[in-house]
PDB file of N, CA and C in Angstrom:
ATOM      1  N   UNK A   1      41.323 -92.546 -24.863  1.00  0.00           N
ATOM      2  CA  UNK A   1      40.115 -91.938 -25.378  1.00  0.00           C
ATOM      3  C   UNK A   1      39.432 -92.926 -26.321  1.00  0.00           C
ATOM      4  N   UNK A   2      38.254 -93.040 -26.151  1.00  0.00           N
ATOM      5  CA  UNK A   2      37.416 -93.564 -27.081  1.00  0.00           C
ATOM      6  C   UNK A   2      36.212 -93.039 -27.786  1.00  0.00           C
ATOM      7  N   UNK A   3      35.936 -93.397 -28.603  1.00  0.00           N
ATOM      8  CA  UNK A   3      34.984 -92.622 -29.522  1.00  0.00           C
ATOM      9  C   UNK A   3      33.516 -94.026 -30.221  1.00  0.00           C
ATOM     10  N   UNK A   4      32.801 -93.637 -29.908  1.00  0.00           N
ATOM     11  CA  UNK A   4      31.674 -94.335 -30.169  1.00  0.00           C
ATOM     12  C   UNK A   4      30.818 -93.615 -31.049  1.00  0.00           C
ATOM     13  N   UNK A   5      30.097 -94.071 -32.237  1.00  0.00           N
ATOM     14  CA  UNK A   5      29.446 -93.911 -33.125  1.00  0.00           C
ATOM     15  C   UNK A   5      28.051 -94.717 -33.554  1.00  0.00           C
ATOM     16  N   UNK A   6      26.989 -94.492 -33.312  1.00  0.00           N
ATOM     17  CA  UNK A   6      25.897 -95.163 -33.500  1.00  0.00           C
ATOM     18  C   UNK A   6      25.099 -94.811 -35.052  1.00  0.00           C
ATOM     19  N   UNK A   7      24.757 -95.289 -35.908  1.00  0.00           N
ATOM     20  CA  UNK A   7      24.070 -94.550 -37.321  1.00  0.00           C
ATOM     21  C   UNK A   7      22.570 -95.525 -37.178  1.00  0.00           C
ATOM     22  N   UNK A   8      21.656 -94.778 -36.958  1.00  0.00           N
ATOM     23  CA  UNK A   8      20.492 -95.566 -37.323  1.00  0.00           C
ATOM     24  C   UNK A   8      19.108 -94.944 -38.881  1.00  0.00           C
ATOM     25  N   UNK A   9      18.812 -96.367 -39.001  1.00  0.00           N
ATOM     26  CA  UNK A   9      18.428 -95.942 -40.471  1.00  0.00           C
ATOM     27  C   UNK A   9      17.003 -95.996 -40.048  1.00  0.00           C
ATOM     28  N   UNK A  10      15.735 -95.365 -40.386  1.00  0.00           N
ATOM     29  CA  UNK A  10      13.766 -95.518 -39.610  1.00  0.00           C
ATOM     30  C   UNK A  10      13.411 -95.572 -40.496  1.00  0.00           C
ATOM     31  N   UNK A  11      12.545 -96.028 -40.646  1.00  0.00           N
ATOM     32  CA  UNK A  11      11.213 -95.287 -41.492  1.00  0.00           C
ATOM     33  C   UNK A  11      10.020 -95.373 -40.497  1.00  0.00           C
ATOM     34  N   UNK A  12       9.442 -94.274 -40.649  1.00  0.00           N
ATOM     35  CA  UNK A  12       8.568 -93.565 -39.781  1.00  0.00           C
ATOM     36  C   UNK A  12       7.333 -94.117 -40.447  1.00  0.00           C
ATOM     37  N   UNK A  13       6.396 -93.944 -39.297  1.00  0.00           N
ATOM     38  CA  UNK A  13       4.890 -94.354 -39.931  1.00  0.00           C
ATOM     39  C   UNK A  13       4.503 -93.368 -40.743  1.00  0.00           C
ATOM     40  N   UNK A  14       2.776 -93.154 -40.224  1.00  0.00           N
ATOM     41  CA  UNK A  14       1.988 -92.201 -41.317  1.00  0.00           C
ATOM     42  C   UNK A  14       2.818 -90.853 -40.921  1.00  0.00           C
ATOM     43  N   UNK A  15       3.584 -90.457 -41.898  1.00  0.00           N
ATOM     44  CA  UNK A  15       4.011 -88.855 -42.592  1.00  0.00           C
ATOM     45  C   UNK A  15       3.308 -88.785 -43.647  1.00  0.00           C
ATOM     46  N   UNK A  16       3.514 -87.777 -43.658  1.00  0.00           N
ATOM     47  CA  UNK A  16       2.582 -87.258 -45.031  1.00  0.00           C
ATOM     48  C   UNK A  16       3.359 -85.397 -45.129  1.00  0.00           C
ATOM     49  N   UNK A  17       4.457 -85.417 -44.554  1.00  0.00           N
ATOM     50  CA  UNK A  17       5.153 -83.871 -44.755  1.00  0.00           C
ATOM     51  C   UNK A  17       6.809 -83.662 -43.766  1.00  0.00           C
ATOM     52  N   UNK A  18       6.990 -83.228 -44.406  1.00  0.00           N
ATOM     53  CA  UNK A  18       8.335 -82.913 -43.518  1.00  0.00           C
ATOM     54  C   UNK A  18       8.197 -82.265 -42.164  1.00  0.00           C
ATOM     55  N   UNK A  19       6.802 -81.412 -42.081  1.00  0.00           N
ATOM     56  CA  UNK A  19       6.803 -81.016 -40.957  1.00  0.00           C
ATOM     57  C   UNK A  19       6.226 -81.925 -39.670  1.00  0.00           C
ATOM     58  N   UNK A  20       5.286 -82.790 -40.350  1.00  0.00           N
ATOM     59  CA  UNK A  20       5.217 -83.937 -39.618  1.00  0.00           C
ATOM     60  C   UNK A  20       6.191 -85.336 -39.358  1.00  0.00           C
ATOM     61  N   UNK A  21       7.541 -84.626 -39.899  1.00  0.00           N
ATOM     62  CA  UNK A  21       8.719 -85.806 -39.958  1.00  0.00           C
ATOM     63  C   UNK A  21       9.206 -85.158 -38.965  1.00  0.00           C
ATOM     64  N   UNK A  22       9.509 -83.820 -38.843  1.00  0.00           N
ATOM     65  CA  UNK A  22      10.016 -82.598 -37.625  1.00  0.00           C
ATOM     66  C   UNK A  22       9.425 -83.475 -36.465  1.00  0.00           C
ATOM     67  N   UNK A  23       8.198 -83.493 -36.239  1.00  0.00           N
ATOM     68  CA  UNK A  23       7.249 -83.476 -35.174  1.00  0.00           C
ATOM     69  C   UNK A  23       7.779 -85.190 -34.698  1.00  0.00           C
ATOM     70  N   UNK A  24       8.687 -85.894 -35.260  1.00  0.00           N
ATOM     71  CA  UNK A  24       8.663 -87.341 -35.098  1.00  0.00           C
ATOM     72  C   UNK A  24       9.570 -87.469 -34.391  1.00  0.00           C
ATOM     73  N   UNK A  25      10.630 -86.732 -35.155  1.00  0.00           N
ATOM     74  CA  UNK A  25      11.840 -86.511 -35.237  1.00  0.00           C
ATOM     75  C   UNK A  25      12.667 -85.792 -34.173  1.00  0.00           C
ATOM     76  N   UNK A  26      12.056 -84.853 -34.047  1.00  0.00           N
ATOM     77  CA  UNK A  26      12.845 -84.234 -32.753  1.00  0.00           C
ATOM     78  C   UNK A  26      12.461 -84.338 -30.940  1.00  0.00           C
ATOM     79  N   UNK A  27      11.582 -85.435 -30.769  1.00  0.00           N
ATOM     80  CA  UNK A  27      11.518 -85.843 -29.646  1.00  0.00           C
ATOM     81  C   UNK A  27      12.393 -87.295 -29.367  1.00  0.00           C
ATOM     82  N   UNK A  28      12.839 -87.591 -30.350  1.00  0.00           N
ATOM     83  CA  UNK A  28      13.327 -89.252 -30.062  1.00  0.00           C
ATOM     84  C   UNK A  28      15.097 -88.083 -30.021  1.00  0.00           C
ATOM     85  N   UNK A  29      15.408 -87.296 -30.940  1.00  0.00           N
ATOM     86  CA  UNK A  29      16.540 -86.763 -31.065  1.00  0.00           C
ATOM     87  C   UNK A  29      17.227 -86.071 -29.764  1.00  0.00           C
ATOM     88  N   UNK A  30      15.959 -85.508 -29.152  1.00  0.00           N
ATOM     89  CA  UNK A  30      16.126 -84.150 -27.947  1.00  0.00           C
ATOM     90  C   UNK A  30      16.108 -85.600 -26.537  1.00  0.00           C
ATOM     91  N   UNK A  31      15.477 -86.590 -26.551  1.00  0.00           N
ATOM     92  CA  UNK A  31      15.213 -87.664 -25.750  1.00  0.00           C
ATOM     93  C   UNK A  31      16.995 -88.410 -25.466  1.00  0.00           C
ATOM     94  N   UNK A  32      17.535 -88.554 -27.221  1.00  0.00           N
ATOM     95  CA  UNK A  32      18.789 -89.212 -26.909  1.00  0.00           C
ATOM     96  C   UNK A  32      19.836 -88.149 -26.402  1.00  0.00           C
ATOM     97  N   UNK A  33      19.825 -87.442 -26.574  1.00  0.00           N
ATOM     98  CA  UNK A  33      20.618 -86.445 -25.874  1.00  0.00           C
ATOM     99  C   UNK A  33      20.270 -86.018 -24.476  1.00  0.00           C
ATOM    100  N   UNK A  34      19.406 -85.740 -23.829  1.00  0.00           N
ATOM    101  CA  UNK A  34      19.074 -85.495 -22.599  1.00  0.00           C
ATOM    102  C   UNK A  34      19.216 -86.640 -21.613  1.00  0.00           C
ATOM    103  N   UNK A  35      18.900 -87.932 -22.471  1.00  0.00           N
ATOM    104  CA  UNK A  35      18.718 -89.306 -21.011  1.00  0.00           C
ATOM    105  C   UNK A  35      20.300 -89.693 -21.275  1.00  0.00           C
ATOM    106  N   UNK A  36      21.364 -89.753 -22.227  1.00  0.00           N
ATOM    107  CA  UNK A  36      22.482 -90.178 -22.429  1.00  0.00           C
ATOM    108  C   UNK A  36      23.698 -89.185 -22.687  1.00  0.00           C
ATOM    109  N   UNK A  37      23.390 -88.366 -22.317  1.00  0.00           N
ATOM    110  CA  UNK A  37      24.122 -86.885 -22.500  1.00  0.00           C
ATOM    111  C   UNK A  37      25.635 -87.184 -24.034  1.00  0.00           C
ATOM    112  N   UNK A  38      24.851 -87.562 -24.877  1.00  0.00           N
ATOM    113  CA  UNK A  38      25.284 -87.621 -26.331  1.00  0.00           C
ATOM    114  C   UNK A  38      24.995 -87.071 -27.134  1.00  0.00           C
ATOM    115  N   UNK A  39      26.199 -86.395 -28.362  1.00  0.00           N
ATOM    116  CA  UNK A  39      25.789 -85.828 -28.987  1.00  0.00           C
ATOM    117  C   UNK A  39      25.053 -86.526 -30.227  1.00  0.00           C
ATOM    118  N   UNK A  40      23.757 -85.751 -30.661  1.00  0.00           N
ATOM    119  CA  UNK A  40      22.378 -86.571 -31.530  1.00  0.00           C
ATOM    120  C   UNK A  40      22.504 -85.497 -32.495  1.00  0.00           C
ATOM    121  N   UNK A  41      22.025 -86.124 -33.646  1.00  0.00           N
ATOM    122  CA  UNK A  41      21.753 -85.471 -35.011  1.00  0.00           C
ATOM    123  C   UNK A  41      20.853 -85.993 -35.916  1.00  0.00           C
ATOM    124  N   UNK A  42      19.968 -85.253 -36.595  1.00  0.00           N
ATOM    125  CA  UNK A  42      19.333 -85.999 -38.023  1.00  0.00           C
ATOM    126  C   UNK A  42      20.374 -85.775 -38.789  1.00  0.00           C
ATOM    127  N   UNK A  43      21.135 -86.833 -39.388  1.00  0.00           N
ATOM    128  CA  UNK A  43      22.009 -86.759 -40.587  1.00  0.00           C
ATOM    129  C   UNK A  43      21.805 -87.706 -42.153  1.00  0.00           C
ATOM    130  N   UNK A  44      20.735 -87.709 -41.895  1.00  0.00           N
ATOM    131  CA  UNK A  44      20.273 -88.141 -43.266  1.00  0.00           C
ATOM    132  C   UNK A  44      19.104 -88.112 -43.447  1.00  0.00           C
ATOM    133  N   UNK A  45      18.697 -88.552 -45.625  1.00  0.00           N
ATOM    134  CA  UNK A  45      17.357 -88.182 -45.811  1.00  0.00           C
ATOM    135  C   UNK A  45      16.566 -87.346 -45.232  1.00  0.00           C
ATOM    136  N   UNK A  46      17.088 -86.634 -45.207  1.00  0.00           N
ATOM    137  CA  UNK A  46      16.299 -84.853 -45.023  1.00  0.00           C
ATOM    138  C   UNK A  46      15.157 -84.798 -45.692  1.00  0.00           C
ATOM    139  N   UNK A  47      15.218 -84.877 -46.910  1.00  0.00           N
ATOM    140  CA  UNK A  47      14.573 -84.794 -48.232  1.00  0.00           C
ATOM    141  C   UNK A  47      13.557 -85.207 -48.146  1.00  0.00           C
ATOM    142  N   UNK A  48      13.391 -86.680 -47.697  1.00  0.00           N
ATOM    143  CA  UNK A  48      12.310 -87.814 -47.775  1.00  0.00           C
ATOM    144  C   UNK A  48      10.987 -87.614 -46.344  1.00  0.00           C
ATOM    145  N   UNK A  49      10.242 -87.877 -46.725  1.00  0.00           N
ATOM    146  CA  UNK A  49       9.007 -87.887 -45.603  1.00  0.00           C
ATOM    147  C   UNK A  49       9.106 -89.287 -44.584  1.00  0.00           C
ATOM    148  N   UNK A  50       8.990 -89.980 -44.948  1.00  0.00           N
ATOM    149  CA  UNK A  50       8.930 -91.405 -44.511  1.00  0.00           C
ATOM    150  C   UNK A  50      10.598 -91.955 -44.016  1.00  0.00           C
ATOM    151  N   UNK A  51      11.577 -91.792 -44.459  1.00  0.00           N
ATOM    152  CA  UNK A  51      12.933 -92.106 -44.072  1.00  0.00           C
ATOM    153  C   UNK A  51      13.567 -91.021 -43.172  1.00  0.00           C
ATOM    154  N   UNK A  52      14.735 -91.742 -42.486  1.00  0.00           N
ATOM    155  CA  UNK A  52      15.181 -90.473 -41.340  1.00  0.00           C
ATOM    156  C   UNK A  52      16.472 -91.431 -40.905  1.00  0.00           C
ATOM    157  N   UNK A  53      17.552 -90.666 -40.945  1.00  0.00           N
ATOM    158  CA  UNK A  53      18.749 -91.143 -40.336  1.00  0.00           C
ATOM    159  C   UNK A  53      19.024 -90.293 -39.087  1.00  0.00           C
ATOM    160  N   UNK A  54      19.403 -91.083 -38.151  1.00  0.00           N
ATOM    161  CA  UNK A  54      19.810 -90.476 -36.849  1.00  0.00           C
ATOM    162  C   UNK A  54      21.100 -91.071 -36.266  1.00  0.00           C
ATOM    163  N   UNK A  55      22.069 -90.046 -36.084  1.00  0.00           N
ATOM    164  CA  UNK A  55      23.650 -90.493 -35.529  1.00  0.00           C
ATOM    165  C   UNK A  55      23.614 -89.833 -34.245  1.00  0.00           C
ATOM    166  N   UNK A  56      24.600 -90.443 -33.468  1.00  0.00           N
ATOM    167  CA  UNK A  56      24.903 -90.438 -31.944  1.00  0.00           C
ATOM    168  C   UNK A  56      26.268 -91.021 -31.897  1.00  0.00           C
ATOM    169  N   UNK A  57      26.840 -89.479 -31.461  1.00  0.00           N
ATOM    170  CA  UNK A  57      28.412 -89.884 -30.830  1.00  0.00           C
ATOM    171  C   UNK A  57      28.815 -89.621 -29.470  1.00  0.00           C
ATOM    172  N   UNK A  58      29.441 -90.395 -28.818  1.00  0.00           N
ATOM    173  CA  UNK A  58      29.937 -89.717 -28.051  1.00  0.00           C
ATOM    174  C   UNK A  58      31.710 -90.306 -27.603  1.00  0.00           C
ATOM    175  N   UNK A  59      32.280 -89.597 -26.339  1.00  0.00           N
ATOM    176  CA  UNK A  59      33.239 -89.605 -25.971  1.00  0.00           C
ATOM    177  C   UNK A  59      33.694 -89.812 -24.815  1.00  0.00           C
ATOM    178  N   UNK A  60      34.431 -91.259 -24.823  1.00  0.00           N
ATOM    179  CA  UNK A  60      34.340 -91.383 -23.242  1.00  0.00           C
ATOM    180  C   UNK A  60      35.749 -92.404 -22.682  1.00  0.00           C
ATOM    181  N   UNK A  61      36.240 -92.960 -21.852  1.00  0.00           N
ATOM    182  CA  UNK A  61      37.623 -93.178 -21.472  1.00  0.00           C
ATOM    183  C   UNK A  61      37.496 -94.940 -21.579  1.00  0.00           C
ATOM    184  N   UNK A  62      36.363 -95.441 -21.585  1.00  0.00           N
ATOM    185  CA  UNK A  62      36.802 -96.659 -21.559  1.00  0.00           C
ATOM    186  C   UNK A  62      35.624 -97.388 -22.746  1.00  0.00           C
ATOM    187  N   UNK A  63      35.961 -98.521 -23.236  1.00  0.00           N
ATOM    188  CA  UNK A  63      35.193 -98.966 -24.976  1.00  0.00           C
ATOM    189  C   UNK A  63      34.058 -99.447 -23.984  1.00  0.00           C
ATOM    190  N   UNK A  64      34.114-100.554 -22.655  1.00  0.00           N
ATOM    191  CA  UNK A  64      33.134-100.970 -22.492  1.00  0.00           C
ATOM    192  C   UNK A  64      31.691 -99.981 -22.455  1.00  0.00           C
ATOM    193  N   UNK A  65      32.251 -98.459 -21.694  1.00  0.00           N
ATOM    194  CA  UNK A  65      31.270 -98.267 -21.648  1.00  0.00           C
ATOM    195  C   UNK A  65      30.619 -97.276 -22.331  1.00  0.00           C
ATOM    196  N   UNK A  66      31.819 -97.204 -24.081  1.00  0.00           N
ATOM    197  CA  UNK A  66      30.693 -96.415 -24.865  1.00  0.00           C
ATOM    198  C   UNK A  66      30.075 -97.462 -25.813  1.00  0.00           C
ATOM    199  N   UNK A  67      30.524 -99.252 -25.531  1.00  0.00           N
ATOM    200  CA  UNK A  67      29.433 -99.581 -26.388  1.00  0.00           C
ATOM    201  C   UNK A  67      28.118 -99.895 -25.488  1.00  0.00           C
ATOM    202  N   UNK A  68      27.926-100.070 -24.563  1.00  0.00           N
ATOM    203  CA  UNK A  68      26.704 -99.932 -23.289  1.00  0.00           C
ATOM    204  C   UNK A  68      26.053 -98.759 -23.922  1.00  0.00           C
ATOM    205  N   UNK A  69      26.563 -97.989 -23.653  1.00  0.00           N
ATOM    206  CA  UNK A  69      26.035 -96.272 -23.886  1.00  0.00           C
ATOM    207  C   UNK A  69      24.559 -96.508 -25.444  1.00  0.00           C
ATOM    208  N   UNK A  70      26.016 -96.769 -26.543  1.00  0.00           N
ATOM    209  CA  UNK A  70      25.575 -96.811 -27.692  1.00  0.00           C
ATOM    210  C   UNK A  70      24.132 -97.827 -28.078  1.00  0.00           C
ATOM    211  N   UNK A  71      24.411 -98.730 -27.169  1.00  0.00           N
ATOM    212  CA  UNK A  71      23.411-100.249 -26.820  1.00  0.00           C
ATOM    213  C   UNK A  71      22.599 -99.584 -26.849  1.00  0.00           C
ATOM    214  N   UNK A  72      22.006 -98.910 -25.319  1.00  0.00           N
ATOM    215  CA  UNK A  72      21.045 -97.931 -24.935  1.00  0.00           C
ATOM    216  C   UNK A  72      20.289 -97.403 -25.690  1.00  0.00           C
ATOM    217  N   UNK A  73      21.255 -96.601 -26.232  1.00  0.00           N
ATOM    218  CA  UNK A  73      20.238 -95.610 -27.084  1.00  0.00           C
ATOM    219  C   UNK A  73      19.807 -96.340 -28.465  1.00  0.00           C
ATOM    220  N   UNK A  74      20.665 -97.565 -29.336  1.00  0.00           N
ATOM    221  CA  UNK A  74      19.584 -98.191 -29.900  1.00  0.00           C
ATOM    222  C   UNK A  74      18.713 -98.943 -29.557  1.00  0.00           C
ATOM    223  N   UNK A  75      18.721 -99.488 -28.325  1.00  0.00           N
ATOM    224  CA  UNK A  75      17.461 -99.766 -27.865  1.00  0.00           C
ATOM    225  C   UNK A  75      15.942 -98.548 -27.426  1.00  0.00           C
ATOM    226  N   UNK A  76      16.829 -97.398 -27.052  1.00  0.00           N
ATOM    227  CA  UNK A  76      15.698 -96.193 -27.246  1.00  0.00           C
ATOM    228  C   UNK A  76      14.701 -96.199 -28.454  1.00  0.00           C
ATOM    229  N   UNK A  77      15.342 -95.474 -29.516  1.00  0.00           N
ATOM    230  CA  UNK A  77      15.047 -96.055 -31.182  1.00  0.00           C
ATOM    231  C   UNK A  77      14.112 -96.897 -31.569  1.00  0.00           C
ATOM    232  N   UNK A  78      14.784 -98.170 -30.867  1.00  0.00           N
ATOM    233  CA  UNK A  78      13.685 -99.107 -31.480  1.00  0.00           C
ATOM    234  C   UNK A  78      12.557 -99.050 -30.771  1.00  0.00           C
ATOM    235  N   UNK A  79      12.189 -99.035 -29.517  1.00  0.00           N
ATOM    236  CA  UNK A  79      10.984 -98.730 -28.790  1.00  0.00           C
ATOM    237  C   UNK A  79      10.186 -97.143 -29.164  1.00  0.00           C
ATOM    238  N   UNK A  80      10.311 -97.226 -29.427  1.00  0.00           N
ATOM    239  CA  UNK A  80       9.499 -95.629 -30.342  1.00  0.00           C
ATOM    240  C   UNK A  80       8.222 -96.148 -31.204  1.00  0.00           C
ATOM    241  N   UNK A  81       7.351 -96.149 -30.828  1.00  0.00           N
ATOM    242  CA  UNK A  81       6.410 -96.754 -31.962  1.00  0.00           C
ATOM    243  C   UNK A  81       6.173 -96.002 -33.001  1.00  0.00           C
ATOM    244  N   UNK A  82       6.322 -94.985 -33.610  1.00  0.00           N
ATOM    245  CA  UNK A  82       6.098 -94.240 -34.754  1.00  0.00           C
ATOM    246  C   UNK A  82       7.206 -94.359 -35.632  1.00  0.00           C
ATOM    247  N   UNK A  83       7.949 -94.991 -35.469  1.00  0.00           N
ATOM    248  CA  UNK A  83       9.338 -95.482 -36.351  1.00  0.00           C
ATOM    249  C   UNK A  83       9.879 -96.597 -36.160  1.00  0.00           C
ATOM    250  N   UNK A  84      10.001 -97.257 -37.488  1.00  0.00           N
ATOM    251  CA  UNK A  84      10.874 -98.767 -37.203  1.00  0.00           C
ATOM    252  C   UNK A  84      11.634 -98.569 -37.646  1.00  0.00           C
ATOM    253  N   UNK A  85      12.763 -99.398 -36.761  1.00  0.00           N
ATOM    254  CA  UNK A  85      14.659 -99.366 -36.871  1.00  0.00           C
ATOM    255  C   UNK A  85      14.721-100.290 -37.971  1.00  0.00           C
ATOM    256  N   UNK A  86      15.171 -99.934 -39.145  1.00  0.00           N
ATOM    257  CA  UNK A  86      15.690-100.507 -40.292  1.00  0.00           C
ATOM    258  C   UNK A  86      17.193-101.103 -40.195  1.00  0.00           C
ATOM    259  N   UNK A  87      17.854-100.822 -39.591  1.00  0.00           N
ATOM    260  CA  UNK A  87      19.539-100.649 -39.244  1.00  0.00           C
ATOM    261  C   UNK A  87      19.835 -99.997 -38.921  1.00  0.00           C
ATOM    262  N   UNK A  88      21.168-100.905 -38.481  1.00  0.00           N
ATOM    263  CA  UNK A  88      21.963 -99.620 -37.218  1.00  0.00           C
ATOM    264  C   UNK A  88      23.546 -99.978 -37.711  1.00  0.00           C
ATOM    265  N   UNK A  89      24.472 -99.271 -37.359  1.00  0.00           N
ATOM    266  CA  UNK A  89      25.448 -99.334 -37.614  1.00  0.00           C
ATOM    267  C   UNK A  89      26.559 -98.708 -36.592  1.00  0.00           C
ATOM    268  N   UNK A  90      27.304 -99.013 -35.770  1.00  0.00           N
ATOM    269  CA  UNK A  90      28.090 -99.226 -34.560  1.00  0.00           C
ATOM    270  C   UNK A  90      29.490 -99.123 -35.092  1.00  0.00           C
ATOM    271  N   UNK A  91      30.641 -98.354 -34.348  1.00  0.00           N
ATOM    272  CA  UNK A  91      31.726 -97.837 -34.828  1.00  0.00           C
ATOM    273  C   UNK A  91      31.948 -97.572 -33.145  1.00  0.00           C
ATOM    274  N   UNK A  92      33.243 -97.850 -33.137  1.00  0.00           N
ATOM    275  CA  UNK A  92      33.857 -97.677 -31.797  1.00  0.00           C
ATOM    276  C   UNK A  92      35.365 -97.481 -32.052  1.00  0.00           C
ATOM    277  N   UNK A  93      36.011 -96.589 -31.842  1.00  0.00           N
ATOM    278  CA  UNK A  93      37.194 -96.215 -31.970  1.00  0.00           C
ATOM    279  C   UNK A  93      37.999 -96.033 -30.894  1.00  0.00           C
ATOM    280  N   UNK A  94      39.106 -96.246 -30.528  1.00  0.00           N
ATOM    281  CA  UNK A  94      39.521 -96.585 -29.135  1.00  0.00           C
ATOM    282  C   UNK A  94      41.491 -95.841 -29.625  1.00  0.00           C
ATOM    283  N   UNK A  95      42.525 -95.193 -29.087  1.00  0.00           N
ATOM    284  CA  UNK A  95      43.179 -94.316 -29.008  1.00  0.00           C
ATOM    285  C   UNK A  95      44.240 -95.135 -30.308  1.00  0.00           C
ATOM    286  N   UNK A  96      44.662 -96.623 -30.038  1.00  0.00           N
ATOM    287  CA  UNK A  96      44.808 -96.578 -31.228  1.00  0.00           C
ATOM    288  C   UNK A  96      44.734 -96.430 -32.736  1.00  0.00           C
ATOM    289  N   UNK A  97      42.759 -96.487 -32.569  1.00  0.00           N
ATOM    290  CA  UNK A  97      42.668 -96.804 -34.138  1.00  0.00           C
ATOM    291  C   UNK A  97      42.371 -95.222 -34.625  1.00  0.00           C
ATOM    292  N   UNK A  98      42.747 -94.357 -33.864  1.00  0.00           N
ATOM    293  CA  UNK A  98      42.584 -92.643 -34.145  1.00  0.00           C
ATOM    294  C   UNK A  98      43.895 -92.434 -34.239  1.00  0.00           C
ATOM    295  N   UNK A  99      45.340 -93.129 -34.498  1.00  0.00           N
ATOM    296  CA  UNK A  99      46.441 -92.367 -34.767  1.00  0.00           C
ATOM    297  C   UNK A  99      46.706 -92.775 -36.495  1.00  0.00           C
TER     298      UNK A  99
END
């Protein structure tokens, strides 16, 4: 079993409200989950208008191909024009390093 972890850090263009961070936010979120069947989350800076953390895990039998997977979808991310990828951060866990 392996376990893959993607953390990406944005800042979004013109916001000016959380509900227009919603409106940014949950098409790139509902996008990584539907084209990569991974689980997606906003998990950070909630708070903030302009900042937005987005994680993506998933679970799968061999490393090559959850770091491909993980590749993918930060390359999704960054092609988004209403948000630039500030950082990313990549975690891959594989059956040993989970005992």
């Amino acid at each position: 079993m392996v376990v893959g972890v993607l953390v990406c850090d944005l800042l979004l263009g013109d916001v000016r409200s959380l509900k227009q961070k919603r409106s940014v936010v949950r098409p790139i979120v509902a996008e990584l989950g539907r084209r990569f069947a991974v689980s997606v989350a906003e998990t950070g800076e909630q708070d903030l208008h302009r900042r937005c953390e987005i994680s993506v895990a998933l679970v799968t039998g061999e490393r090559a191909h959850a770091v491909d997977v993980l590749a993918q979808c930060e390359r999704l991310v960054a092609g988004h024009p209403e948000a630039e990828l500030l950082s990313t951060r990549t975690r891959v866990l594989d059956g040993e390093d989970l005992n």
